[in-house]
N, C-alpha and C. Protein backbone atom coordinates (compact mmCIF):
# COMPACT_ATOMS: atom_id res chain seq x y z
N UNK A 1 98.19 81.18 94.98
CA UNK A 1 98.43 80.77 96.33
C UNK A 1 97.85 79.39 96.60
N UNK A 2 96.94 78.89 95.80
CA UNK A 2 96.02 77.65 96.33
C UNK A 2 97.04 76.32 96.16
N UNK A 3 98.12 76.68 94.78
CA UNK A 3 99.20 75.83 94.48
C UNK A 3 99.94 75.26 95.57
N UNK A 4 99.86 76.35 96.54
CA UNK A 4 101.15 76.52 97.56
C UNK A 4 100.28 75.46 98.56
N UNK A 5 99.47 74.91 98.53
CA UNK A 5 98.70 74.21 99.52
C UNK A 5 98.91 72.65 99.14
N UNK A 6 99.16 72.59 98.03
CA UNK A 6 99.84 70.87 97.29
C UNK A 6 100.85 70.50 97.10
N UNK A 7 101.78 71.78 97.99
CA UNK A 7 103.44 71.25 98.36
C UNK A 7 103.40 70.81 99.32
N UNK A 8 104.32 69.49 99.59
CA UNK A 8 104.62 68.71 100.55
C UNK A 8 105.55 69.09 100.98
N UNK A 9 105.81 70.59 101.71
CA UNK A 9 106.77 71.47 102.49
C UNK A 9 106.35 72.01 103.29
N UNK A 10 107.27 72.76 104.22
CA UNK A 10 106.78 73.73 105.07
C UNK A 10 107.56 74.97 104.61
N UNK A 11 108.57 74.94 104.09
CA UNK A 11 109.55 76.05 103.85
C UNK A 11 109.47 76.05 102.14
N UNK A 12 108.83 77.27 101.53
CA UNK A 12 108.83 77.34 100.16
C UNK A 12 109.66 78.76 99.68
N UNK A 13 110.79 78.11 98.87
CA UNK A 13 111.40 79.05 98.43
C UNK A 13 111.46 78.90 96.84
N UNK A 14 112.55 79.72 95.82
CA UNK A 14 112.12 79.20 94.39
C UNK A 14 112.67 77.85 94.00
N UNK A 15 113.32 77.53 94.38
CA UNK A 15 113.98 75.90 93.90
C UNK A 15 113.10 75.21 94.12
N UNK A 16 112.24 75.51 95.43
CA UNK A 16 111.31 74.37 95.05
C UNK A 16 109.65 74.74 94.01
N UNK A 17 109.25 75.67 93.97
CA UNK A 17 108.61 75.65 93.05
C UNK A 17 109.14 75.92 91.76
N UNK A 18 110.52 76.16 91.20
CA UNK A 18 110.71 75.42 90.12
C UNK A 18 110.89 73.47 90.07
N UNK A 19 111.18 73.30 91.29
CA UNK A 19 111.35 71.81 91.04
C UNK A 19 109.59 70.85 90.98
N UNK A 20 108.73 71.78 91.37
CA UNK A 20 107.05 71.62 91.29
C UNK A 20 106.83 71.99 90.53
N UNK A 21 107.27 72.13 89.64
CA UNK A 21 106.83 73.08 88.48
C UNK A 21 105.79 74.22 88.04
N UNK A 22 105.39 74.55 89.11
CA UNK A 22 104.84 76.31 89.53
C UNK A 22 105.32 77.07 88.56
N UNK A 23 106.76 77.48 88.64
CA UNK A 23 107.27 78.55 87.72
C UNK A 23 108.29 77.48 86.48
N UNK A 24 108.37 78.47 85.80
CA UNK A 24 110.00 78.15 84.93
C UNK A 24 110.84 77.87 85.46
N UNK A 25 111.72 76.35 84.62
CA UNK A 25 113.27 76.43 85.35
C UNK A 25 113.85 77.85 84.82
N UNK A 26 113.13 78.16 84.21
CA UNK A 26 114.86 79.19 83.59
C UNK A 26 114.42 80.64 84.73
N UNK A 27 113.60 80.49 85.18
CA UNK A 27 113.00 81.79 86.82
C UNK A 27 114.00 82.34 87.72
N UNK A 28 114.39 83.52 87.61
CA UNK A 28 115.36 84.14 88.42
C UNK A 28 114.58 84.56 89.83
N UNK A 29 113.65 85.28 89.45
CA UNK A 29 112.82 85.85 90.76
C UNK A 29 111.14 85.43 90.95
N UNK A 30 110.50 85.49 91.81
CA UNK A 30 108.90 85.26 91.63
C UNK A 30 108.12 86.38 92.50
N UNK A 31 106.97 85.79 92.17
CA UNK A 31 106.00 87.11 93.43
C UNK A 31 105.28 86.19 93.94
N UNK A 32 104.61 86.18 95.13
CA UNK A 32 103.16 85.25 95.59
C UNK A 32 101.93 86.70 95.29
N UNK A 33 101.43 86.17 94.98
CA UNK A 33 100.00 86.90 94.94
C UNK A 33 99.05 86.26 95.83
N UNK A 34 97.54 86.90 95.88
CA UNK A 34 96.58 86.35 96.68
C UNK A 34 95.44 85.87 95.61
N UNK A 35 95.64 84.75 95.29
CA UNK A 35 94.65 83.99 94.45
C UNK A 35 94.15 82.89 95.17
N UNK A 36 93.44 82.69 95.92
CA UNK A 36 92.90 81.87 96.55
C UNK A 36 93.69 81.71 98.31
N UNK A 37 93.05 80.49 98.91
CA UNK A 37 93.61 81.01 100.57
C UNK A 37 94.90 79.49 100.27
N UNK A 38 95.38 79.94 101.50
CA UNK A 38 96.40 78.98 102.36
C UNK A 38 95.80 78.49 103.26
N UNK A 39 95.68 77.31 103.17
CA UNK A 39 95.50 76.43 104.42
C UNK A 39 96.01 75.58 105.28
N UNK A 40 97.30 75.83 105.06
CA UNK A 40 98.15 75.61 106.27
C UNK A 40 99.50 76.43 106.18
N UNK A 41 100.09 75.99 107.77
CA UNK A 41 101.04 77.21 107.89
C UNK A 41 102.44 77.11 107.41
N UNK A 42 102.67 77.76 106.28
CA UNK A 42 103.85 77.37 105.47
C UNK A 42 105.25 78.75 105.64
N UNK A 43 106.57 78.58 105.27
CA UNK A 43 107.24 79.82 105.33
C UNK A 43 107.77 80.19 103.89
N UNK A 44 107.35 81.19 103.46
CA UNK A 44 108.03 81.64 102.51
C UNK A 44 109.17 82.28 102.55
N UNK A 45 110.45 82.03 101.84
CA UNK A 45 111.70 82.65 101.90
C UNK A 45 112.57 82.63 100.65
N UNK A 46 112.73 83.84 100.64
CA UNK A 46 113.48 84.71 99.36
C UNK A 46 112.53 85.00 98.46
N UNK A 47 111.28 85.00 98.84
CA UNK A 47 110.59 84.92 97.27
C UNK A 47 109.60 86.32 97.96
N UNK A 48 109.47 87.33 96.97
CA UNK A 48 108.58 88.75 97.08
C UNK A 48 106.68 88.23 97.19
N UNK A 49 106.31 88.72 97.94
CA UNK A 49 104.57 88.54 98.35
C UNK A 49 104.23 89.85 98.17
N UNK A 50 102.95 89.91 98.05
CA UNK A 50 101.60 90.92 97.93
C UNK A 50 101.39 90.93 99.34
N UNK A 51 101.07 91.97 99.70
CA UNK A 51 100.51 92.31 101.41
C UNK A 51 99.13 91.55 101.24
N UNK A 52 98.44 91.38 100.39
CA UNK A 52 97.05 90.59 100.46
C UNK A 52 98.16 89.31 100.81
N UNK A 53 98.70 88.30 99.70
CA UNK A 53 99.39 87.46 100.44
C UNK A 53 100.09 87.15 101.81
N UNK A 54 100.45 87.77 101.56
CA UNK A 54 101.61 88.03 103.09
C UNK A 54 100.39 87.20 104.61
N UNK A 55 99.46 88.63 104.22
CA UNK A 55 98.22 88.38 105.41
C UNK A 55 97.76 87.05 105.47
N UNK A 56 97.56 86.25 104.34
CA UNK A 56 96.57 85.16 103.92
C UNK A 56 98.19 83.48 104.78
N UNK A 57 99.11 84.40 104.64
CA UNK A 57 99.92 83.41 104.77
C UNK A 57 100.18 83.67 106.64
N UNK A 58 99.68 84.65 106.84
CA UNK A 58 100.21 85.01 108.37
C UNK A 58 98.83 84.28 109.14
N UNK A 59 98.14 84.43 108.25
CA UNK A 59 96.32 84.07 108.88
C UNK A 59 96.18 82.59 108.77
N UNK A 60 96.83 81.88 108.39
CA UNK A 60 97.41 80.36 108.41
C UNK A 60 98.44 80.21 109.76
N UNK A 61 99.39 80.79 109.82
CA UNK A 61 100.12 80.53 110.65
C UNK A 61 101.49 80.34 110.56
N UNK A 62 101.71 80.92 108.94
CA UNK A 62 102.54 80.84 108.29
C UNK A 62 103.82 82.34 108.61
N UNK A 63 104.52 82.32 107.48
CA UNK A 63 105.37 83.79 107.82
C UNK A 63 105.96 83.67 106.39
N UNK A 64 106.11 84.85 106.26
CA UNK A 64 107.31 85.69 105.37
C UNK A 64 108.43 85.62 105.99
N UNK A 65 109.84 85.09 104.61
CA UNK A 65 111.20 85.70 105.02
C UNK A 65 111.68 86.20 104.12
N UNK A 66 112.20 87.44 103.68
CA UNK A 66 112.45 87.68 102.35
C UNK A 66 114.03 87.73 102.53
């Protein structure tokens, strides 16, 4: 999750962390986990979260869209 804090986005889905190179190009699906915090309020969409995540991203100010 701490990755997700050195994108210059507000809306993170997988194209762009394959285009950050986070995951594999060749990545069909991903997960967010809770490895460290979010510190600012970002939206995740299409991509599966951990309820520890989810929270860490709602407690920013952020949201889930799956």
């Amino acid at each position: 999750m701490g990755e997700l804090n050195s994108l210059d986005a507000d809306v993170v889905d997988l194209k762009l962390l394959i285009d950050a190179n986070i995951v594999p190009a060749f990545t069909k699906t991903a997960k967010v986990i809770k490895s460290g915090e979010v510190k600012k309020a970002i939206t995740i969409k299409g991509i599966k979260v951990t309820g520890g995540a989810k929270e860490s991203i709602e407690a920013a100010g952020g949201k889930v869209e799956v």
